[in-house]
Protein backbone atom coordinates (compact mmCIF):
# COMPACT_ATOMS: atom_id res chain seq x y z
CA UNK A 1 -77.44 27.80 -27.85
CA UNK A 2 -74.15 26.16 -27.66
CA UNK A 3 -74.99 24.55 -31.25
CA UNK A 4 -77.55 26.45 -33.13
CA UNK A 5 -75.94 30.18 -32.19
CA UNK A 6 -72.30 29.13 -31.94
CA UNK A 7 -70.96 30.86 -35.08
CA UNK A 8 -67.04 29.63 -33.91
CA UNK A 9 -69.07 26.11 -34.40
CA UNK A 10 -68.79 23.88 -37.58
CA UNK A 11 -69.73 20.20 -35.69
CA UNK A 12 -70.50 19.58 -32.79
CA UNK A 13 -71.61 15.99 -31.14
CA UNK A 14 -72.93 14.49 -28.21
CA UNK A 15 -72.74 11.38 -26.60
CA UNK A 16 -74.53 9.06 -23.74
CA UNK A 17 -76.16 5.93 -24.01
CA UNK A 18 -79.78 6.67 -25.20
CA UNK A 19 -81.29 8.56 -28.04
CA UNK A 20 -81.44 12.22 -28.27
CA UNK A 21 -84.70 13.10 -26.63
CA UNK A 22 -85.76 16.56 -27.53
CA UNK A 23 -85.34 16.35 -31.63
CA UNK A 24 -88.39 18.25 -32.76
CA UNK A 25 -89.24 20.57 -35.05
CA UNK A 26 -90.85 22.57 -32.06
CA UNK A 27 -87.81 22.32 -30.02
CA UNK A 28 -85.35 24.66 -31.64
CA UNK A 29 -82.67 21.71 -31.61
CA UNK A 30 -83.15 19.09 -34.51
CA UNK A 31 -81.41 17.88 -37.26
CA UNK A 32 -79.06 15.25 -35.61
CA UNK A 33 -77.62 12.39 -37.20
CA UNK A 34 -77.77 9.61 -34.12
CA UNK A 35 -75.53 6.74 -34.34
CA UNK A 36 -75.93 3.85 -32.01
CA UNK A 37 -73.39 1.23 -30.64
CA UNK A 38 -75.73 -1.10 -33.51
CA UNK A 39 -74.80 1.29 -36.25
CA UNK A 40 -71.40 0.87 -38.45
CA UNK A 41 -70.80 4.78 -39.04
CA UNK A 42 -68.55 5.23 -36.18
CA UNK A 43 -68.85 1.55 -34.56
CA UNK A 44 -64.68 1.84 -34.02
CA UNK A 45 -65.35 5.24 -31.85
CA UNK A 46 -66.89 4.01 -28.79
CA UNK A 47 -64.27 1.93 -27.39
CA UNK A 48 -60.75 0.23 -28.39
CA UNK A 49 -60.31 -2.19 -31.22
CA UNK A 50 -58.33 -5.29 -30.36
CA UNK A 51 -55.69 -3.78 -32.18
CA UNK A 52 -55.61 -1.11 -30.21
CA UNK A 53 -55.81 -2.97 -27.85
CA UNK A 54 -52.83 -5.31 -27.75
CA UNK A 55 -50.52 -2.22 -29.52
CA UNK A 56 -51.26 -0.19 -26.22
CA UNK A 57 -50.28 -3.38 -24.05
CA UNK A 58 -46.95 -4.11 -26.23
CA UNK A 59 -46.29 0.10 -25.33
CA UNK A 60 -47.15 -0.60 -21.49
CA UNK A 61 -44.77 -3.41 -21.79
CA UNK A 62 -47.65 -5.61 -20.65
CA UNK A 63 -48.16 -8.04 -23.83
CA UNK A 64 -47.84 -10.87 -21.20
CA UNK A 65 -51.74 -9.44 -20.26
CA UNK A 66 -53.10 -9.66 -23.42
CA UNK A 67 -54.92 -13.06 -22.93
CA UNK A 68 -56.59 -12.16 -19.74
CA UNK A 69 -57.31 -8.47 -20.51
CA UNK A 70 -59.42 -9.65 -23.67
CA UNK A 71 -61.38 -12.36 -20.96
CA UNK A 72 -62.18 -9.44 -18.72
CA UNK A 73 -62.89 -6.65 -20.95
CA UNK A 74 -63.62 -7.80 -24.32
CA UNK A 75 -66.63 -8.69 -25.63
CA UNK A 76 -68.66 -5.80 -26.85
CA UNK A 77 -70.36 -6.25 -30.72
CA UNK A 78 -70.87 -3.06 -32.14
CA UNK A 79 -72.30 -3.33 -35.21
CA UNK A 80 -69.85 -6.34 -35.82
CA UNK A 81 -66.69 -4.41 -34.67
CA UNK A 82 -65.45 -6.53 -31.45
CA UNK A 83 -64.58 -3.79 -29.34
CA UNK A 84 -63.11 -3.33 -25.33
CA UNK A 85 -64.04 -1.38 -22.57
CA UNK A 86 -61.73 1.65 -23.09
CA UNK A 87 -61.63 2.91 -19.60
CA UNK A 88 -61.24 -0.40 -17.82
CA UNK A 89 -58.22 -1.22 -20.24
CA UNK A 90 -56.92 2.42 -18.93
CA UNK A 91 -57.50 1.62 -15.99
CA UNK A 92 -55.57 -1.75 -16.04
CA UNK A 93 -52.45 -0.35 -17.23
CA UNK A 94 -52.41 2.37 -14.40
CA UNK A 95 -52.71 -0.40 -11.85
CA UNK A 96 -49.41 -2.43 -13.95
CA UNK A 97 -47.71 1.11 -13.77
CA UNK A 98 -48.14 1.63 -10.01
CA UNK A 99 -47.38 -2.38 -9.48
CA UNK A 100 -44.52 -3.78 -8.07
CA UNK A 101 -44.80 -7.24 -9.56
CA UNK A 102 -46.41 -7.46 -12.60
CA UNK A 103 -46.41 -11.17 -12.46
CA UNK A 104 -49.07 -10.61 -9.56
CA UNK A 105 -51.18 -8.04 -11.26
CA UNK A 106 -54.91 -9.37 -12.18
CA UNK A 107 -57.85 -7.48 -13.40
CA UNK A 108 -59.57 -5.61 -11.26
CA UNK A 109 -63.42 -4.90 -12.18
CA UNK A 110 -63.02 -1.07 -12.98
CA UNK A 111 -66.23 -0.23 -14.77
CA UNK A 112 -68.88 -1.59 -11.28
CA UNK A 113 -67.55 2.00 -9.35
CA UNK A 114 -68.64 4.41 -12.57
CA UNK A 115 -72.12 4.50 -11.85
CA UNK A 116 -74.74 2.78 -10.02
CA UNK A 117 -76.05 -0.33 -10.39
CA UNK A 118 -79.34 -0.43 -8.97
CA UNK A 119 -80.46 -2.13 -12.96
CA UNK A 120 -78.94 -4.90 -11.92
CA UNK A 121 -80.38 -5.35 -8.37
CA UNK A 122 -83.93 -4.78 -9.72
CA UNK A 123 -83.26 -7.23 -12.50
CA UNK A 124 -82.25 -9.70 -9.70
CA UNK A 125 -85.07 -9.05 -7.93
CA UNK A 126 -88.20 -9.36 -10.83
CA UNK A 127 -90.99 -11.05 -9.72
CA UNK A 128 -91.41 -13.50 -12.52
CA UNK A 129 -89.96 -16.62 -12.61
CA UNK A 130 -89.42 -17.15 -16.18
CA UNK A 131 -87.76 -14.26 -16.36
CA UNK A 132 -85.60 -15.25 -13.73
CA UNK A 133 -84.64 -18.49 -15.63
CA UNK A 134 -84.04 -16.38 -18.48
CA UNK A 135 -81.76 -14.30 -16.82
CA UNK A 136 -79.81 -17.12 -15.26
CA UNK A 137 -79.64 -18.90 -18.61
CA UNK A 138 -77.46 -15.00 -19.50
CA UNK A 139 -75.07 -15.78 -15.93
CA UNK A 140 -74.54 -19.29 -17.25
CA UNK A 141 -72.90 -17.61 -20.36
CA UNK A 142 -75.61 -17.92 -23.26
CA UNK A 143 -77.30 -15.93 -24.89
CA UNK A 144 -81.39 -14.48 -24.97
CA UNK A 145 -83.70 -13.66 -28.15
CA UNK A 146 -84.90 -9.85 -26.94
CA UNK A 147 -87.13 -7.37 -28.54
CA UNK A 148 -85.01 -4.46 -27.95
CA UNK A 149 -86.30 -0.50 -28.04
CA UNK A 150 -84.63 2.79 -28.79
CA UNK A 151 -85.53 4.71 -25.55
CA UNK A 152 -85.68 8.78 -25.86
CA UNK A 153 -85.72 8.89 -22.38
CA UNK A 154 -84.99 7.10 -19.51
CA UNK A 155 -88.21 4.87 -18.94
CA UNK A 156 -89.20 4.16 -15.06
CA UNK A 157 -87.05 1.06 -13.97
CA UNK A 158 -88.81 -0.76 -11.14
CA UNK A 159 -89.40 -4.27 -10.21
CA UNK A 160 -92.68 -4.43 -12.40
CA UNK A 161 -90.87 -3.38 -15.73
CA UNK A 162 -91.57 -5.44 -18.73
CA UNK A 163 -88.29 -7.93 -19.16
CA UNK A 164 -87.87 -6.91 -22.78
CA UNK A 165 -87.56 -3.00 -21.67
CA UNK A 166 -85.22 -3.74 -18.65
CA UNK A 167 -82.91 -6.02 -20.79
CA UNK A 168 -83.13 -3.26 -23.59
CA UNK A 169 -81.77 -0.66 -20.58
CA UNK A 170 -79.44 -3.40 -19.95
CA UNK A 171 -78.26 -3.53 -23.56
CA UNK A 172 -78.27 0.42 -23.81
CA UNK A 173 -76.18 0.95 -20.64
CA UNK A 174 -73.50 -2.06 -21.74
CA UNK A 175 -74.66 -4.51 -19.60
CA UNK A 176 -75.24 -6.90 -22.57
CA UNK A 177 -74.01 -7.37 -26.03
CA UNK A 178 -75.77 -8.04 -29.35
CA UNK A 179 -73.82 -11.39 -30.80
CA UNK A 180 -76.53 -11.66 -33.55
CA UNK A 181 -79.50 -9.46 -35.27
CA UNK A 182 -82.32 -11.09 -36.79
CA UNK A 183 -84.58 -10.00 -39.87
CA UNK A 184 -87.58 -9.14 -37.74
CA UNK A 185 -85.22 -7.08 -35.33
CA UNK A 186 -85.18 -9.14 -32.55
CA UNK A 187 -81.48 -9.53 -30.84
CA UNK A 188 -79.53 -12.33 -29.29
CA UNK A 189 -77.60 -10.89 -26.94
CA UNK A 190 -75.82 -11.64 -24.02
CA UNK A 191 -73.14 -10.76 -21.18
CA UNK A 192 -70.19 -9.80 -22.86
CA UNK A 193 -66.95 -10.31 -20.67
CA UNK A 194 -65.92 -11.45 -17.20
CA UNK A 195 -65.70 -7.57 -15.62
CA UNK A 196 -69.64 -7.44 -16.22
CA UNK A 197 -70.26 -10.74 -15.23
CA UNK A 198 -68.35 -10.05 -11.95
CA UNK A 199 -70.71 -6.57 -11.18
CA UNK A 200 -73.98 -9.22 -11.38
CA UNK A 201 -71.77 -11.46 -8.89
CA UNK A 202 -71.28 -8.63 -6.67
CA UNK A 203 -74.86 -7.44 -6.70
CA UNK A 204 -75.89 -10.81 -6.35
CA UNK A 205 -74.32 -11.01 -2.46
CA UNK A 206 -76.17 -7.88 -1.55
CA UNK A 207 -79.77 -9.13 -3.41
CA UNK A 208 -79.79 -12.54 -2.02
CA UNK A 209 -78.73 -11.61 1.93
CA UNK A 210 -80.23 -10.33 5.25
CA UNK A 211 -80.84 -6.93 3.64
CA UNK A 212 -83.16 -8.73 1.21
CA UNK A 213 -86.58 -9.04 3.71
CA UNK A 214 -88.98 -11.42 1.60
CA UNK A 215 -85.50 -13.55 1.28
CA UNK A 216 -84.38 -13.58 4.50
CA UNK A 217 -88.08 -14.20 5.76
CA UNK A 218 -88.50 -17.54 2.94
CA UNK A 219 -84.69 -18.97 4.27
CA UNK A 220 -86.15 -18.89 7.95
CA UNK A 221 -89.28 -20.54 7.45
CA UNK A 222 -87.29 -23.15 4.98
CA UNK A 223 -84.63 -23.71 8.09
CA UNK A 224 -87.85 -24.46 10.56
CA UNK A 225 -89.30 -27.09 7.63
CA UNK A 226 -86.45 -29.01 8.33
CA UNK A 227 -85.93 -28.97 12.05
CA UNK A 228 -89.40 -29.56 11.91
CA UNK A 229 -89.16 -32.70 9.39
CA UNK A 230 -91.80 -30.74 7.34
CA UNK A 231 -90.55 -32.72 3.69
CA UNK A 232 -93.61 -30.88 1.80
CA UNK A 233 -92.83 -27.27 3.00
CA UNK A 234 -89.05 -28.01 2.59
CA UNK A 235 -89.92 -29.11 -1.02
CA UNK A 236 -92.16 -26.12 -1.69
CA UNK A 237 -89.75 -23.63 -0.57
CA UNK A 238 -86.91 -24.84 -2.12
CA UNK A 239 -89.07 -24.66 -5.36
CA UNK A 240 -89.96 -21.10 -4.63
CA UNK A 241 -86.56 -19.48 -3.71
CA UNK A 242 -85.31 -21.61 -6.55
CA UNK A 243 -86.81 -20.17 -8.96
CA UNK A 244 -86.34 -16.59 -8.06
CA UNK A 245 -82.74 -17.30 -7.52
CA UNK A 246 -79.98 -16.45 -9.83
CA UNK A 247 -76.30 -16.64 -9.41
CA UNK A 248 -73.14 -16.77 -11.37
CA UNK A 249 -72.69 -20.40 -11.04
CA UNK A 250 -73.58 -23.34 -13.36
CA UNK A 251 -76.74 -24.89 -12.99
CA UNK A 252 -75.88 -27.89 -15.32
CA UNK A 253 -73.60 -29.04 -12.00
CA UNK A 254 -74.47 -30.72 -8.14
CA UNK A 255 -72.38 -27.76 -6.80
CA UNK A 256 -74.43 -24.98 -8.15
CA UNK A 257 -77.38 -26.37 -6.17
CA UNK A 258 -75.14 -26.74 -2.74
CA UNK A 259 -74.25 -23.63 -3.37
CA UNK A 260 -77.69 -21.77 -3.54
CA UNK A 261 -78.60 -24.10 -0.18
CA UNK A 262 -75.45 -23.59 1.64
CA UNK A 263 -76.24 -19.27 0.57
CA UNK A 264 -79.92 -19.89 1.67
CA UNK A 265 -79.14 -21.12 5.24
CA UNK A 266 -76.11 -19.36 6.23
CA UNK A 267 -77.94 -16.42 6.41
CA UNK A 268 -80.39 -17.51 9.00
CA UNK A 269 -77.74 -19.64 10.76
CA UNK A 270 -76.08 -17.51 13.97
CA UNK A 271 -72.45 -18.77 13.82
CA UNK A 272 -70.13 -20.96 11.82
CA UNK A 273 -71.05 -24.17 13.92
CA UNK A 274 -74.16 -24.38 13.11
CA UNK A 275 -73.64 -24.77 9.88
CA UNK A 276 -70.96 -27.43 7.92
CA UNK A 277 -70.49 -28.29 4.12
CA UNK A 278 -68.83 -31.32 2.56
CA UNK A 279 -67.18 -32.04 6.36
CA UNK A 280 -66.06 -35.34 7.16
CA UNK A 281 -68.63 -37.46 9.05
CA UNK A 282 -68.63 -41.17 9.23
CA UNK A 283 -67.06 -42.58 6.19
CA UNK A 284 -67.41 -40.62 4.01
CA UNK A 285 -68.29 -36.45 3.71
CA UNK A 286 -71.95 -35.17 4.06
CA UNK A 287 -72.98 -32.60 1.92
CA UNK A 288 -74.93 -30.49 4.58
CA UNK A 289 -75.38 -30.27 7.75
CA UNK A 290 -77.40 -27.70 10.19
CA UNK A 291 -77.26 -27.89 13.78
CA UNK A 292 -79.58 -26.24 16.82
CA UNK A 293 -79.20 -27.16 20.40
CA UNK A 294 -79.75 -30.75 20.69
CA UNK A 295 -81.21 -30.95 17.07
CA UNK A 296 -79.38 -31.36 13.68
CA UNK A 297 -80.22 -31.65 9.87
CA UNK A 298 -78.71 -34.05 7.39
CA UNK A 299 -78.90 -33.27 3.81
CA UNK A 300 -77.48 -35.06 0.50
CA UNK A 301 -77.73 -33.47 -3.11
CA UNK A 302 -78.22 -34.87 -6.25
CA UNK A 303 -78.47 -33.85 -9.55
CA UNK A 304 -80.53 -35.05 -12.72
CA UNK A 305 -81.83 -34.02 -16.32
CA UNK A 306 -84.79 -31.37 -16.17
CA UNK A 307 -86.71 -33.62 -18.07
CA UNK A 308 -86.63 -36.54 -15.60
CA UNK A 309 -89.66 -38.86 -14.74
CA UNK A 310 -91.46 -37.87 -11.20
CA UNK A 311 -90.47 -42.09 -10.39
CA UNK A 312 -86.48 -41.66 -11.64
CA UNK A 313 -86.65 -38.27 -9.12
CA UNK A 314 -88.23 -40.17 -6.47
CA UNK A 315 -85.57 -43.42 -6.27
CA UNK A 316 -82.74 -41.13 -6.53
CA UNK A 317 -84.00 -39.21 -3.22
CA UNK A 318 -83.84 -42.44 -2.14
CA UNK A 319 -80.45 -43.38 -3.13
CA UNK A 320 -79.47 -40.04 -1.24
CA UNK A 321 -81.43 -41.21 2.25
CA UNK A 322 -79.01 -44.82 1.58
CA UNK A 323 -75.68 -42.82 1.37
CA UNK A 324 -76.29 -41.12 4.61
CA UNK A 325 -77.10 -44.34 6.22
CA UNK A 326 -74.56 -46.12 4.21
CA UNK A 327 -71.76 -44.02 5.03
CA UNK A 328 -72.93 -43.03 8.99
CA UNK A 329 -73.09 -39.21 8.12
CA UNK A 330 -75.26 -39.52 11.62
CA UNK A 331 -72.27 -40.80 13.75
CA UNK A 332 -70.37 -37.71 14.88
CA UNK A 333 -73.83 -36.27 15.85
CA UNK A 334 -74.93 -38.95 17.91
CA UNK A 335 -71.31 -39.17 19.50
CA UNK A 336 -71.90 -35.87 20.19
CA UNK A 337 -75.66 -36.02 22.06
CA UNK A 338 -77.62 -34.64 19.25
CA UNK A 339 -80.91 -36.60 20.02
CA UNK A 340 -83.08 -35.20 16.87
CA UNK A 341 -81.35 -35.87 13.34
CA UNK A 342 -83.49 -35.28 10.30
CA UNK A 343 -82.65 -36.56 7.32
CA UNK A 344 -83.63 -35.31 3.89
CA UNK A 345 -82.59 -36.76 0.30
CA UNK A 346 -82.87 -33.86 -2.31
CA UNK A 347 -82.78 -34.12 -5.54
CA UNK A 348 -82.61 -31.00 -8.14
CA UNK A 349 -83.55 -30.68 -11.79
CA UNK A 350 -83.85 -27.44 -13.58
CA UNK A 351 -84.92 -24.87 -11.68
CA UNK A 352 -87.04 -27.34 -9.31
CA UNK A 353 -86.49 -29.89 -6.83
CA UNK A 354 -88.08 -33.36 -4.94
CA UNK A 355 -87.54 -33.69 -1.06
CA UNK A 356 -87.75 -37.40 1.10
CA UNK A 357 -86.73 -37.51 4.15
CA UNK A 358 -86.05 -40.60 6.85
């Protein structure tokens, strides 16, 4: 009534992030012209411009920003205008108004509190693997090739949504960002700035903890395999959480892999001593270590191409098992009266592993 009765009422719009869902000829409402965030019309409207941008910093006094402001809340392609997060840039230059020390002041992620983010978590949490990798392969900073659809309603987001849909929601919602649109449709898109990319990393802590049941359940029986000297089911578990697993890190490096391991354990692991990374043992500094009443775990990383040969794999598991002996990772332990110590050489590729153990 609002539009079709208002006679005070030249123009009226409406905004949110999907379609218009009730324009029918049935309806009584109709005759909308719908622009999306992929549509030049009004592609300047729905956010700042970088020129906006920086002349609202130079106002604030706060040009000294302008490098990092564009990291965290830049990003967004709308129909080829590069546009910013206009309430998170608000937002920013409250906080540098109510700060003391401007030299101090750093982004804050402004956007995470303005609705919920339960996308995300289920995203985390989808069952398929490939998907997975795909979405890790968006943390990592590149892009996907999506199908995207123009929703009229909100379609039923659970773990056992379609990818395509649930990165299309992701799109809609500004999760993602077009950076290129292809003759047949399809999208590359990807994550557009740090402040999103820190929401996944936030999610990610809750998803991948004790509150996560099937993940807590997998880390438990993958801490037994190794007290137990179970290589096989250490191997096979790794392989499974592995590839389920996402996280904010780089996979192309050792220390994304330590990472997810050193995550994995510590939440089955009671206290702080039971548990040590990259300490000092020996002569040198072990990557891993667990401990258990008179029991303790050795482990040593590496890192090769995803495309390496099962043998290549196997010697450098090997060439893990010789650094701990080589360097007497096991001497602090045994000075200590630990009278079990496994040992396990692990060596990562992709989004699998290979386990040996001494």
């Amino acid at each position: 009534k609002v539009f079709k009765t208002n006679s005070y009422l030249e123009k009226g719009f409406v905004t949110g992030c999907l379609r218009i869902s009730h324009e029918s000829i049935f309806t009584g409402i109709n005759n909308f012209s719908i622009y999306t965030v992929n549509d030049e019309a009004y592609n300047t409207f729905i956010g700042f411009t970088r020129e906006e941008t920086v002349e609202l910093l130079n106002k604030q006094k706060l040009s000294s920003k302008e490098e990092i402001v564009m990291k965290w809340y830049n990003g967004y392609n709308f129909a080829g205008a590069k546009m910013l997060c206009p309430w998170s840039v608000l937002k920013f230059c409250e906080s540098a108004g109510k700060s003391e020390n401007l030299n101090e002041l750093i982004p804050d992620n402004y956007w995470i509190n303005t609705s919920g983010n339960d996308i995300i978590d289920i995203c985390l949490k989808h069952p398929d693997a490939k998907d997975s990798m795909r979405l890790q392969n968006l943390l990592n900073g590149n892009s996907e090739l999506i199908q995207a659809s123009e929703f009229t309603s909100y379609p039923e987001i659970n773990t056992g949504t379609d990818f395509e849909t649930m990165m299309s929601m992701m799109l809609h919602t500004g999760y993602l960002t077009v950076i290129k649109t292809h003759p047949d449709r399809s999208l590359d898109v990807k994550i557009p700035n740090e402040e999103v990319l820190d929401s996944f990393r936030e999610r990610i802590k809750v998803v991948f903890s004790k509150k996560n049941a099937p993940w807590f359940e997998k880390a438990e029986a993958l801490k037994s395999a190794l007290f137990n000297n179970d290589k096989d089911e250490v191997q096979r578990l790794i392989n499974e959480l592995l590839l389920n697993f996402v996280s904010v890190r780089d996979s192309s490096y050792e220390n994304f892999y330590h990472g997810f391991l050193l995550g994995v354990l510590s939440i089955v692991t009671q206290n702080a001593s039971e548990i040590s990374s990259n300490k000092e043992n020996g002569k040198g500094f072990s990557d891993l270590i667990l401990r258990s009443g008179f029991k303790a775990v050795i482990l040593e990383f590496k890192k090769m191409p995803s495309d390496s040969v099962p043998k290549v794999l196997l010697n450098t598991c090997s060439e893990a098992l010789e650094q701990i002996e080589e360097n007497k990772y096991d001497y602090n332990l045994q000075q200590d009266g630990y009278t079990q110590i496994r040992k396990f050489g692990i060596t990562f590729y992709g989004k699998e592993c290979v386990v040996l153990n001494a």
